[in-house]
PDB file of N, CA and C in Angstrom:
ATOM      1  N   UNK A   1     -22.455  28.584   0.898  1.00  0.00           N
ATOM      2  CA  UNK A   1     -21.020  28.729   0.861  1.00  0.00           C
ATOM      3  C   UNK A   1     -20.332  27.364   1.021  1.00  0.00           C
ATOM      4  N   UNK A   2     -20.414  26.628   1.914  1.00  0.00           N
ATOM      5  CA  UNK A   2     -20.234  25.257   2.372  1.00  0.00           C
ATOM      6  C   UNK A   2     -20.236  24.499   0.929  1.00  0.00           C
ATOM      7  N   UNK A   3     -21.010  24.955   0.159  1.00  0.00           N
ATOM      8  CA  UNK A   3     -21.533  23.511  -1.017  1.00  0.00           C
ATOM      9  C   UNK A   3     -21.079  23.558  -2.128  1.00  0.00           C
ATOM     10  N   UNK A   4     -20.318  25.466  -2.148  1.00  0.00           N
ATOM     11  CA  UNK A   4     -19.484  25.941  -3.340  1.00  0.00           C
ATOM     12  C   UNK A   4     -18.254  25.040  -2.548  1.00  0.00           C
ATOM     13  N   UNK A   5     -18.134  25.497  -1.529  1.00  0.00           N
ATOM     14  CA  UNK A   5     -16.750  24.824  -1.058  1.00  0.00           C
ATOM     15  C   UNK A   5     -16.170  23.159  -1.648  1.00  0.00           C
ATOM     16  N   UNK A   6     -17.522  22.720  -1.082  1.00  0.00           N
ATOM     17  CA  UNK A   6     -17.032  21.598  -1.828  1.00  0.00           C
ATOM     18  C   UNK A   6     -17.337  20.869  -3.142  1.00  0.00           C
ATOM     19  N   UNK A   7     -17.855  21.717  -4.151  1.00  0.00           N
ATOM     20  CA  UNK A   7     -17.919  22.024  -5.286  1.00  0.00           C
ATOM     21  C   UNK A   7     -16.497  21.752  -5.980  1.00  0.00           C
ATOM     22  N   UNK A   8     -15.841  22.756  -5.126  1.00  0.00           N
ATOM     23  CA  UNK A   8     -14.616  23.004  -5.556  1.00  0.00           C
ATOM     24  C   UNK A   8     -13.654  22.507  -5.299  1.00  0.00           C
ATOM     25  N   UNK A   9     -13.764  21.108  -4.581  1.00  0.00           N
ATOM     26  CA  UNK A   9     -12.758  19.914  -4.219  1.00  0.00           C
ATOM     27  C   UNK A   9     -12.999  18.954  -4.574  1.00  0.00           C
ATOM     28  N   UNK A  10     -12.765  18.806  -5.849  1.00  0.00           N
ATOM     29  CA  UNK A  10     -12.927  17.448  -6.839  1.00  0.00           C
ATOM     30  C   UNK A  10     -12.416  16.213  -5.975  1.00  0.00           C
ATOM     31  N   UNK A  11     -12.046  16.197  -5.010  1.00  0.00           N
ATOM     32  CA  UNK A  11     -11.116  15.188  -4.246  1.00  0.00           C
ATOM     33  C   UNK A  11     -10.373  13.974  -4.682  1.00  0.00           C
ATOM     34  N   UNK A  12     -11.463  13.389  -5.424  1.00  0.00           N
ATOM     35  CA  UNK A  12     -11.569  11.926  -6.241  1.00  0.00           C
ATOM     36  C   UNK A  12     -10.591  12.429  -7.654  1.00  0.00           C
ATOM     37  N   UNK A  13     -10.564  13.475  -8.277  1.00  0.00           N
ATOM     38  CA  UNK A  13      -9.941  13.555  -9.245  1.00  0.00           C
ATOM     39  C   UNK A  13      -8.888  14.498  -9.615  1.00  0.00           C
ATOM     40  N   UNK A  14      -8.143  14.711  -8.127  1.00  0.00           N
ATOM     41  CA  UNK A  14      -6.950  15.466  -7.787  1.00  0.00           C
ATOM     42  C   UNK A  14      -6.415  14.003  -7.513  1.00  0.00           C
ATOM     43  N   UNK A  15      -6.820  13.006  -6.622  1.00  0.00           N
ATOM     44  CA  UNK A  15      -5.991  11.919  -6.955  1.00  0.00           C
ATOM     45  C   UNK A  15      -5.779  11.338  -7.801  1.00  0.00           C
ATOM     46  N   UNK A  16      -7.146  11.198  -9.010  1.00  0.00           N
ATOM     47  CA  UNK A  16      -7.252  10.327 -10.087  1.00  0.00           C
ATOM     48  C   UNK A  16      -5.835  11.045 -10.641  1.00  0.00           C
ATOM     49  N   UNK A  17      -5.638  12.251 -10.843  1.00  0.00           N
ATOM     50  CA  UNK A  17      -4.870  13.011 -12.127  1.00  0.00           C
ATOM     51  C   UNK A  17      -3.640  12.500 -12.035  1.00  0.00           C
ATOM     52  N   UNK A  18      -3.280  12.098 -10.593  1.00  0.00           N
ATOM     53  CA  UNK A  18      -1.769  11.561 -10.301  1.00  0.00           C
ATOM     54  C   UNK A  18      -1.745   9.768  -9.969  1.00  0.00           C
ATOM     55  N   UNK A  19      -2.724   9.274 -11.194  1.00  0.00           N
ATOM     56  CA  UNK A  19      -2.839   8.031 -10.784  1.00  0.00           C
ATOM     57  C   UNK A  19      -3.389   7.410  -9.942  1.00  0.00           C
ATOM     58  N   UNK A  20      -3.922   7.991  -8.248  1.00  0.00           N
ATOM     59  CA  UNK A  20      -4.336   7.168  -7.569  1.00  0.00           C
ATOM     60  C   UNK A  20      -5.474   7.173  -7.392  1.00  0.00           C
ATOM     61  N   UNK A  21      -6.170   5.949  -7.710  1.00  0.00           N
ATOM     62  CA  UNK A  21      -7.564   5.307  -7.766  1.00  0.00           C
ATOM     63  C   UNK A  21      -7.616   4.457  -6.578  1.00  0.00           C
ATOM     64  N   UNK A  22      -9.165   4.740  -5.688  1.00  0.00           N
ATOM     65  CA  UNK A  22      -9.092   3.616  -5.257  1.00  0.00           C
ATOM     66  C   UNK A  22      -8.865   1.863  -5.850  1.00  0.00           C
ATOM     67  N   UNK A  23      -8.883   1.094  -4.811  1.00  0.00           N
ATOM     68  CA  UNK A  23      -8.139  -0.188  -5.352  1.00  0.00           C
ATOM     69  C   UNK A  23      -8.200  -0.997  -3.580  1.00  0.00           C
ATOM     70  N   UNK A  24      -8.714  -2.129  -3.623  1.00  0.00           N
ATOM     71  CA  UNK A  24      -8.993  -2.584  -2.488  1.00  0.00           C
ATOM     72  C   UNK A  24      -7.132  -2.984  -1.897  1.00  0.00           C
ATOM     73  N   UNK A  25      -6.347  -3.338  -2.811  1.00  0.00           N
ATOM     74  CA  UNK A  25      -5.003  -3.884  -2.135  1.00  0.00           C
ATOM     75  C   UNK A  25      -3.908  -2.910  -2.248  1.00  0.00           C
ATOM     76  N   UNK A  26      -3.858  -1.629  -3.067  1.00  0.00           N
ATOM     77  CA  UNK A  26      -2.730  -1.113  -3.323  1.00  0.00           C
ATOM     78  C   UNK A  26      -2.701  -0.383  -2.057  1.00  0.00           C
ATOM     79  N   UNK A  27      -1.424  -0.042  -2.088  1.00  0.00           N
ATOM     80  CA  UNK A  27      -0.706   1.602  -0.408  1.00  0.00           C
ATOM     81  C   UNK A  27      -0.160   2.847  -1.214  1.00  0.00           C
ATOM     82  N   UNK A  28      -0.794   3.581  -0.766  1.00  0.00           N
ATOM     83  CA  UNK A  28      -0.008   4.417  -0.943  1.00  0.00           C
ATOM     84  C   UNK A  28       1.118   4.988   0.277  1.00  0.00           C
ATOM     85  N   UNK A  29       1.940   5.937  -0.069  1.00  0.00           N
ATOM     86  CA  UNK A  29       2.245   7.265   0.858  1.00  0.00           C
ATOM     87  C   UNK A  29       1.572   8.567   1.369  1.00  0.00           C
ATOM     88  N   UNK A  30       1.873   8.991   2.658  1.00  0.00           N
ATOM     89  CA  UNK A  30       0.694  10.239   2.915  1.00  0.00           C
ATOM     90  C   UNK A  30       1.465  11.165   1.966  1.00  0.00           C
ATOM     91  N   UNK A  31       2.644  11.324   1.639  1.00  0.00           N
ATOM     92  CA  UNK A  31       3.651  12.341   0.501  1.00  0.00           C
ATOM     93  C   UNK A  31       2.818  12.221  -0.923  1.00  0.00           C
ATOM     94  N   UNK A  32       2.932  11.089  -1.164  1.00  0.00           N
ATOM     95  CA  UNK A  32       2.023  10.764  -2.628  1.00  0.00           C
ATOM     96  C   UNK A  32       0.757  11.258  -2.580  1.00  0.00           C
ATOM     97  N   UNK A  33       0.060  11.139  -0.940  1.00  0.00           N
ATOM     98  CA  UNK A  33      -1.325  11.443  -1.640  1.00  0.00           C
ATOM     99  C   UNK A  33      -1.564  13.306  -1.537  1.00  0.00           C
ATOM    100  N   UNK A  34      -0.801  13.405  -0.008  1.00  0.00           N
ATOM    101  CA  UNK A  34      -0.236  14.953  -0.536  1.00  0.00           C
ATOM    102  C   UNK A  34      -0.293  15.629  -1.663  1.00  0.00           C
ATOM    103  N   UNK A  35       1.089  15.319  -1.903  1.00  0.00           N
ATOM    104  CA  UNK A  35       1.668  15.326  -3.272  1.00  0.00           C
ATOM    105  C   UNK A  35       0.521  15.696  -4.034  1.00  0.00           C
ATOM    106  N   UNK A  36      -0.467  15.074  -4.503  1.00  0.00           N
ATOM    107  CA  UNK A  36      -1.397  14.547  -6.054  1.00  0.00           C
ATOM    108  C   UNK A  36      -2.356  16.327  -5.248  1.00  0.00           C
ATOM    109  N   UNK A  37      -2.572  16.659  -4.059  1.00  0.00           N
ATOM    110  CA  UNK A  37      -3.762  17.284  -3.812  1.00  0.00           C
ATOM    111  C   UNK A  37      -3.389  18.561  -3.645  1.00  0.00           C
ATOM    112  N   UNK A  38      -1.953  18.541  -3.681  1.00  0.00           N
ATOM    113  CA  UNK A  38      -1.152  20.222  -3.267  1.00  0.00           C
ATOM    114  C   UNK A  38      -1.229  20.478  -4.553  1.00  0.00           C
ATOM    115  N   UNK A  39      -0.937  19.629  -5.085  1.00  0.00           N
ATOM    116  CA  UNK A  39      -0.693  19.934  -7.234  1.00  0.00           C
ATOM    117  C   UNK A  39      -1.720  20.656  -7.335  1.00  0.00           C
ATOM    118  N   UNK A  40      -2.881  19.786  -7.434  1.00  0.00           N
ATOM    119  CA  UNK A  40      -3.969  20.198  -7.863  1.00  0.00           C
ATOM    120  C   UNK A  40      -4.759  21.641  -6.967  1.00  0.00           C
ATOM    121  N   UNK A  41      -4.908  21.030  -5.946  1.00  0.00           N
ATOM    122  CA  UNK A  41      -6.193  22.282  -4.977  1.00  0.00           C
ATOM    123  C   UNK A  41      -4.755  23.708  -4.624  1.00  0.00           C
ATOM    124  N   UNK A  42      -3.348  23.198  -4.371  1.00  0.00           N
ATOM    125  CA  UNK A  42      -2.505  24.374  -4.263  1.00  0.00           C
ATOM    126  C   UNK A  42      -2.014  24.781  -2.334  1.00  0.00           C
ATOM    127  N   UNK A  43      -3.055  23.897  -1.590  1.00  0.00           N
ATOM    128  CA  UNK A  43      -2.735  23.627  -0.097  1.00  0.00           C
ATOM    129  C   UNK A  43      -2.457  22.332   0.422  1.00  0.00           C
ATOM    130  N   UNK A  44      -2.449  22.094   1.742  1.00  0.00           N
ATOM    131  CA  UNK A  44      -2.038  20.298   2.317  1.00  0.00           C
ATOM    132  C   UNK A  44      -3.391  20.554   3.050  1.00  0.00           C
ATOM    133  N   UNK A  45      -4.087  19.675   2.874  1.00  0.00           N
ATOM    134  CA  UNK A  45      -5.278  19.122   3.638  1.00  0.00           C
ATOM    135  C   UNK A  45      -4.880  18.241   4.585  1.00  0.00           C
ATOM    136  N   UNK A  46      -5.418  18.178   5.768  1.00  0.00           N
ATOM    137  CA  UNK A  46      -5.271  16.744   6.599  1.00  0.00           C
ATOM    138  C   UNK A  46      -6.042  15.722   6.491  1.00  0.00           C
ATOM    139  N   UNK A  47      -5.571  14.528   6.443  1.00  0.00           N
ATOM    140  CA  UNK A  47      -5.512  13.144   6.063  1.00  0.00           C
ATOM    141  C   UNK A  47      -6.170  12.490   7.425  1.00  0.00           C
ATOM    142  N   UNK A  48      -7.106  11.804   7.515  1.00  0.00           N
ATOM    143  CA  UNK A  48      -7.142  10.821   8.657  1.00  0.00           C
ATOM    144  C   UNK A  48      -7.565   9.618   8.200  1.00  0.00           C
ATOM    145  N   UNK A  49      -7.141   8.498   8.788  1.00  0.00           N
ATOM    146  CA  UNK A  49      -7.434   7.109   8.407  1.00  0.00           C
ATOM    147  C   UNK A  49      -7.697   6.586   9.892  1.00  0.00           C
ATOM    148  N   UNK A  50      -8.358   5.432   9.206  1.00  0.00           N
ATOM    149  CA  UNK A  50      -8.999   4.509  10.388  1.00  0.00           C
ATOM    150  C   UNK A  50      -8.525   2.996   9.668  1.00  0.00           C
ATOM    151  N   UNK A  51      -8.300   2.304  10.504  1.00  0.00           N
ATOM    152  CA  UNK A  51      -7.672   0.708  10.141  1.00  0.00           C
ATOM    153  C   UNK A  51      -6.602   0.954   9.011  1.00  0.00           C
ATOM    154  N   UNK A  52      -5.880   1.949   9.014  1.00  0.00           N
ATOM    155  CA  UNK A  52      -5.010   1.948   7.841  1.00  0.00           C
ATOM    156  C   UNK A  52      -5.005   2.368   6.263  1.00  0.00           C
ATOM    157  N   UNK A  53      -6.523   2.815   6.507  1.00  0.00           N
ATOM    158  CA  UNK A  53      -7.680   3.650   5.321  1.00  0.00           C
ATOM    159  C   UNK A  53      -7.606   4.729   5.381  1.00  0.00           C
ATOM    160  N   UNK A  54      -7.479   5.542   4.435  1.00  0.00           N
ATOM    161  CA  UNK A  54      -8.137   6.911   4.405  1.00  0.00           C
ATOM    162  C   UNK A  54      -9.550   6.956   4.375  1.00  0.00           C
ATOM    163  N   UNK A  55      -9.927   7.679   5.441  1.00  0.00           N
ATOM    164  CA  UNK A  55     -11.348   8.082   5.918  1.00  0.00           C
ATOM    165  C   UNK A  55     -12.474   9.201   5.826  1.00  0.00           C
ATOM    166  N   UNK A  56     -11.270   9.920   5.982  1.00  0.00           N
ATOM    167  CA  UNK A  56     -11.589  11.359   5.538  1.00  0.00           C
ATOM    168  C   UNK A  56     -10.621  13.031   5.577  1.00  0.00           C
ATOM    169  N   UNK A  57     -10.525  13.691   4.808  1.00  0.00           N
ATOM    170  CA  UNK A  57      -9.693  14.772   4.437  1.00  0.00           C
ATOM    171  C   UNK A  57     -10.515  16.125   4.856  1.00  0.00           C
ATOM    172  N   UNK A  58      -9.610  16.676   5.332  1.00  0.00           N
ATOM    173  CA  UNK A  58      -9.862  18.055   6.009  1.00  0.00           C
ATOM    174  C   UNK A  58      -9.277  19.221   5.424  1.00  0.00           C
ATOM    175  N   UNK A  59      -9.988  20.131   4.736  1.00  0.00           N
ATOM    176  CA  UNK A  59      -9.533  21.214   4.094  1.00  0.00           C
ATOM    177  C   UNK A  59     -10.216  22.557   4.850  1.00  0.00           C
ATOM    178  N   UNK A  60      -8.657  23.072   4.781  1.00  0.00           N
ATOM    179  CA  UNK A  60      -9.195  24.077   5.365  1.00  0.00           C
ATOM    180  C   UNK A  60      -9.207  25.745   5.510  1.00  0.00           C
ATOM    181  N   UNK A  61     -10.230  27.004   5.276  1.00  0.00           N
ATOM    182  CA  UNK A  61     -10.319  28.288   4.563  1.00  0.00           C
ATOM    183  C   UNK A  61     -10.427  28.904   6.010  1.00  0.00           C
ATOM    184  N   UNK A  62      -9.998  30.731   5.482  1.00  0.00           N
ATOM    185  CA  UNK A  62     -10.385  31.944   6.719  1.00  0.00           C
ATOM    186  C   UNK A  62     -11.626  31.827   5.991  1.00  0.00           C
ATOM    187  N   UNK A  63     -12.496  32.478   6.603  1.00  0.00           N
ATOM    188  CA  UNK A  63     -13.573  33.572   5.666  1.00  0.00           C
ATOM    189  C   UNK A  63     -13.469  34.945   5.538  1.00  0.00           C
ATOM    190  N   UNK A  64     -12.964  35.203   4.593  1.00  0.00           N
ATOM    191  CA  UNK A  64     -12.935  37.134   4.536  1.00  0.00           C
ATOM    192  C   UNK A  64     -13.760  37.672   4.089  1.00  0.00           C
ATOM    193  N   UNK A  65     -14.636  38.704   4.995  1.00  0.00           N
ATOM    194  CA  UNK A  65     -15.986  39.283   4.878  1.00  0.00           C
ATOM    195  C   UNK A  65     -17.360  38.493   5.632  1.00  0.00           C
ATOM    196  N   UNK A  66     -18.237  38.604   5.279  1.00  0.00           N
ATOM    197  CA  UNK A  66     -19.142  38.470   6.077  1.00  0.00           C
ATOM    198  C   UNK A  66     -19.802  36.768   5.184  1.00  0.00           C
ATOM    199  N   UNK A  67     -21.032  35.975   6.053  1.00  0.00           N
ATOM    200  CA  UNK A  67     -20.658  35.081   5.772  1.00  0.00           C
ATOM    201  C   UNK A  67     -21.734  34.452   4.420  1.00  0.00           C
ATOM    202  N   UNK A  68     -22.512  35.520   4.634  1.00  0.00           N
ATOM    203  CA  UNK A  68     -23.350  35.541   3.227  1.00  0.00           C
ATOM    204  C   UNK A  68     -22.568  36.059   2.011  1.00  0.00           C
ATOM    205  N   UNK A  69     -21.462  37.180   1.657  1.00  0.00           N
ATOM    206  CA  UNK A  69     -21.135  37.210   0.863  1.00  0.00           C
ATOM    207  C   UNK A  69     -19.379  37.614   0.761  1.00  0.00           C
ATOM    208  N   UNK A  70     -19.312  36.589   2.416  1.00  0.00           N
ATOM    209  CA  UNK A  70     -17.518  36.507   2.258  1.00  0.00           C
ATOM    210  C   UNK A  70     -16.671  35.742   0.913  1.00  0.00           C
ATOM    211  N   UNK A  71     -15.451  35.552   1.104  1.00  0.00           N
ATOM    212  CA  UNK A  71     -15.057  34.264   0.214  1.00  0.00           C
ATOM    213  C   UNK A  71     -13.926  33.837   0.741  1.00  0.00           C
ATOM    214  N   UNK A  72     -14.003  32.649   0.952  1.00  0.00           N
ATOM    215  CA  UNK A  72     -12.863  31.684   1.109  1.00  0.00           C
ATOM    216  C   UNK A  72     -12.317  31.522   0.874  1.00  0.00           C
ATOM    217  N   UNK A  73     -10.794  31.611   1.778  1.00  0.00           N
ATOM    218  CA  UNK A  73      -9.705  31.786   1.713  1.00  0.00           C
ATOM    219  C   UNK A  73      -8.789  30.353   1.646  1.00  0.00           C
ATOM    220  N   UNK A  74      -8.126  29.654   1.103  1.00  0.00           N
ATOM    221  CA  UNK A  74      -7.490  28.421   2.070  1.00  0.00           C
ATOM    222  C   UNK A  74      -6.251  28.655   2.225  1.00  0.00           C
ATOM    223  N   UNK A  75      -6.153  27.661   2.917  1.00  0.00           N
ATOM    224  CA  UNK A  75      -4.893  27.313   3.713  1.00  0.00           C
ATOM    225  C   UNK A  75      -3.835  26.186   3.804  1.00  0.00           C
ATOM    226  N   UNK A  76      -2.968  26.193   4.415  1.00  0.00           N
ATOM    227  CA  UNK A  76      -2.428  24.507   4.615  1.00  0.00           C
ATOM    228  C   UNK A  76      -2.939  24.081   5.691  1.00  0.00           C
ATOM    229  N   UNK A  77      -2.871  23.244   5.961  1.00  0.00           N
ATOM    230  CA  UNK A  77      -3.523  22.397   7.646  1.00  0.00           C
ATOM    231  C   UNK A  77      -2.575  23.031   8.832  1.00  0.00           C
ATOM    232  N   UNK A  78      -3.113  23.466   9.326  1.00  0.00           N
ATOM    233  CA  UNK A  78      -2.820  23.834  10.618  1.00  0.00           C
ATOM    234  C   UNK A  78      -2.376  22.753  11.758  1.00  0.00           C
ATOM    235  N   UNK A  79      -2.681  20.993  11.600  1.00  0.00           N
ATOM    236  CA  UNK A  79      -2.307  20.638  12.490  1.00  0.00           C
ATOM    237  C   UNK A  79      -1.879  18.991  11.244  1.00  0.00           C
ATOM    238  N   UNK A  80      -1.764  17.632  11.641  1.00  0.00           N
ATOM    239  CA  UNK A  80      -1.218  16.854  10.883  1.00  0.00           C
ATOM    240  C   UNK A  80      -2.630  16.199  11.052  1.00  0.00           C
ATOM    241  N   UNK A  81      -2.722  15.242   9.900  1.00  0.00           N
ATOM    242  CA  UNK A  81      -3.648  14.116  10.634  1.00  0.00           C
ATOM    243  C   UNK A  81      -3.625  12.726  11.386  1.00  0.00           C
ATOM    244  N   UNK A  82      -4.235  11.910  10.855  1.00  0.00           N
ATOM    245  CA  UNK A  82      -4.079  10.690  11.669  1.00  0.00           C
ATOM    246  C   UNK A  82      -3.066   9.327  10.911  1.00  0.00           C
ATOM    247  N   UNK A  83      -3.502   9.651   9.916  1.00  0.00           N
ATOM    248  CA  UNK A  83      -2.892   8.792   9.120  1.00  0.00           C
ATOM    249  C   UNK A  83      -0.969   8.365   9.159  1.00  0.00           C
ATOM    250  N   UNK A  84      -0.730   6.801   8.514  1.00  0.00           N
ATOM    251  CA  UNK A  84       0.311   6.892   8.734  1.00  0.00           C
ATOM    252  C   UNK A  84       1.657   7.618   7.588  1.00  0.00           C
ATOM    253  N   UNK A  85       3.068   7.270   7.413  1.00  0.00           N
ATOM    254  CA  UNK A  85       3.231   8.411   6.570  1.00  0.00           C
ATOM    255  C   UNK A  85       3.287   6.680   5.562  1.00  0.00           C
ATOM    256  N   UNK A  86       2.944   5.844   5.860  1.00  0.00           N
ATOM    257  CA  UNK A  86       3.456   4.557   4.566  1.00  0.00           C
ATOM    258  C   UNK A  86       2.500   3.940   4.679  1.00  0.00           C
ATOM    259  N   UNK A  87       1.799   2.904   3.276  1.00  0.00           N
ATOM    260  CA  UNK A  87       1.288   1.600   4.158  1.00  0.00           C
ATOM    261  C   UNK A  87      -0.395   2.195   4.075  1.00  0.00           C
ATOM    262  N   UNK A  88      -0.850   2.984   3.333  1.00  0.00           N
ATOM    263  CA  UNK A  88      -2.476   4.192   3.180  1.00  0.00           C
ATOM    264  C   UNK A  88      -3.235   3.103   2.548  1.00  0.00           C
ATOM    265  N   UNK A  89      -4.308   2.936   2.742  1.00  0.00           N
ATOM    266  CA  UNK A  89      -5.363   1.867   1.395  1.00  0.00           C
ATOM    267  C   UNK A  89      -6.230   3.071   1.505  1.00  0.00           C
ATOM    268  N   UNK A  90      -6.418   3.391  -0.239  1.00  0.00           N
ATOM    269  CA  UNK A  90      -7.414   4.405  -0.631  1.00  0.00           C
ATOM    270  C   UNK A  90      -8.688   3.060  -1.145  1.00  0.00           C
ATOM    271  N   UNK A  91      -9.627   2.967  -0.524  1.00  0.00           N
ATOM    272  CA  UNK A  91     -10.566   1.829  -0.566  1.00  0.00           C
ATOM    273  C   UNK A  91     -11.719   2.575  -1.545  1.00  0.00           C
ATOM    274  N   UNK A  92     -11.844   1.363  -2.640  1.00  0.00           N
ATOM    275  CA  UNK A  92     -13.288   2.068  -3.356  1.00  0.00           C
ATOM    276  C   UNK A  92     -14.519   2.087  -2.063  1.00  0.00           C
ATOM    277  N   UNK A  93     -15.605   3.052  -2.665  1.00  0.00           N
ATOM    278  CA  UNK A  93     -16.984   3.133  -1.827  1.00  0.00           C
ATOM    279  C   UNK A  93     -17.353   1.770  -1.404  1.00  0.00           C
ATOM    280  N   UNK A  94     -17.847   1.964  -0.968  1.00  0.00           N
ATOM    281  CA  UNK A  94     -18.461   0.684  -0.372  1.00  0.00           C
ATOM    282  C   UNK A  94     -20.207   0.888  -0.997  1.00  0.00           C
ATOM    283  N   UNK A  95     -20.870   0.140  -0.801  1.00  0.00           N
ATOM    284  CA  UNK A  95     -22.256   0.344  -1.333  1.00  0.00           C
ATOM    285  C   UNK A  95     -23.019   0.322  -0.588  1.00  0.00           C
TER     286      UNK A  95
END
């Protein structure tokens, strides 16, 4: 269930669709990057950054039914993240 889940969060190309690529110098907004992931996935995920980076995104489902053959529900974020709302570096991978 977990692996359909994230199967199903292109992540990288809910931002790509609205332009934002990583890029070692550009900023975004947490609205913009919002923005690009509500379009696409249809909820607000939470955002956390570390040094001013986005780090990692939190999406989040009920499960209705049982857990072998429930299905996932989502949601909006239940709480905010860390990140700031100006000033975001979406950083390519690192290697």
């Amino acid at each position: 269930m977990a692996t359909d889940a994230f199967r199903s969060l292109p992540t990288y190309q809910f931002l790509a669709s609205a332009g934002i690529k990583p890029n070692k110098t550009k900023t975004y907004s947490l609205d913009q990057l919002l923005s690009a992931i509500k379009s696409a996935h249809g909820f607000l995920p939470a955002l956390s950054c570390k040094n001013g980076a986005l780090n990692s995104i939190s999406y989040y489902f009920n499960l209705q039914g049982t857990v072998m053959s429930g299905t996932l529900v989502p949601f909006d974020t239940p709480k905010r993240g860390t990140c700031p709302k100006t000033g975001i570096k979406y950083l390519p991978k690192a290697n």
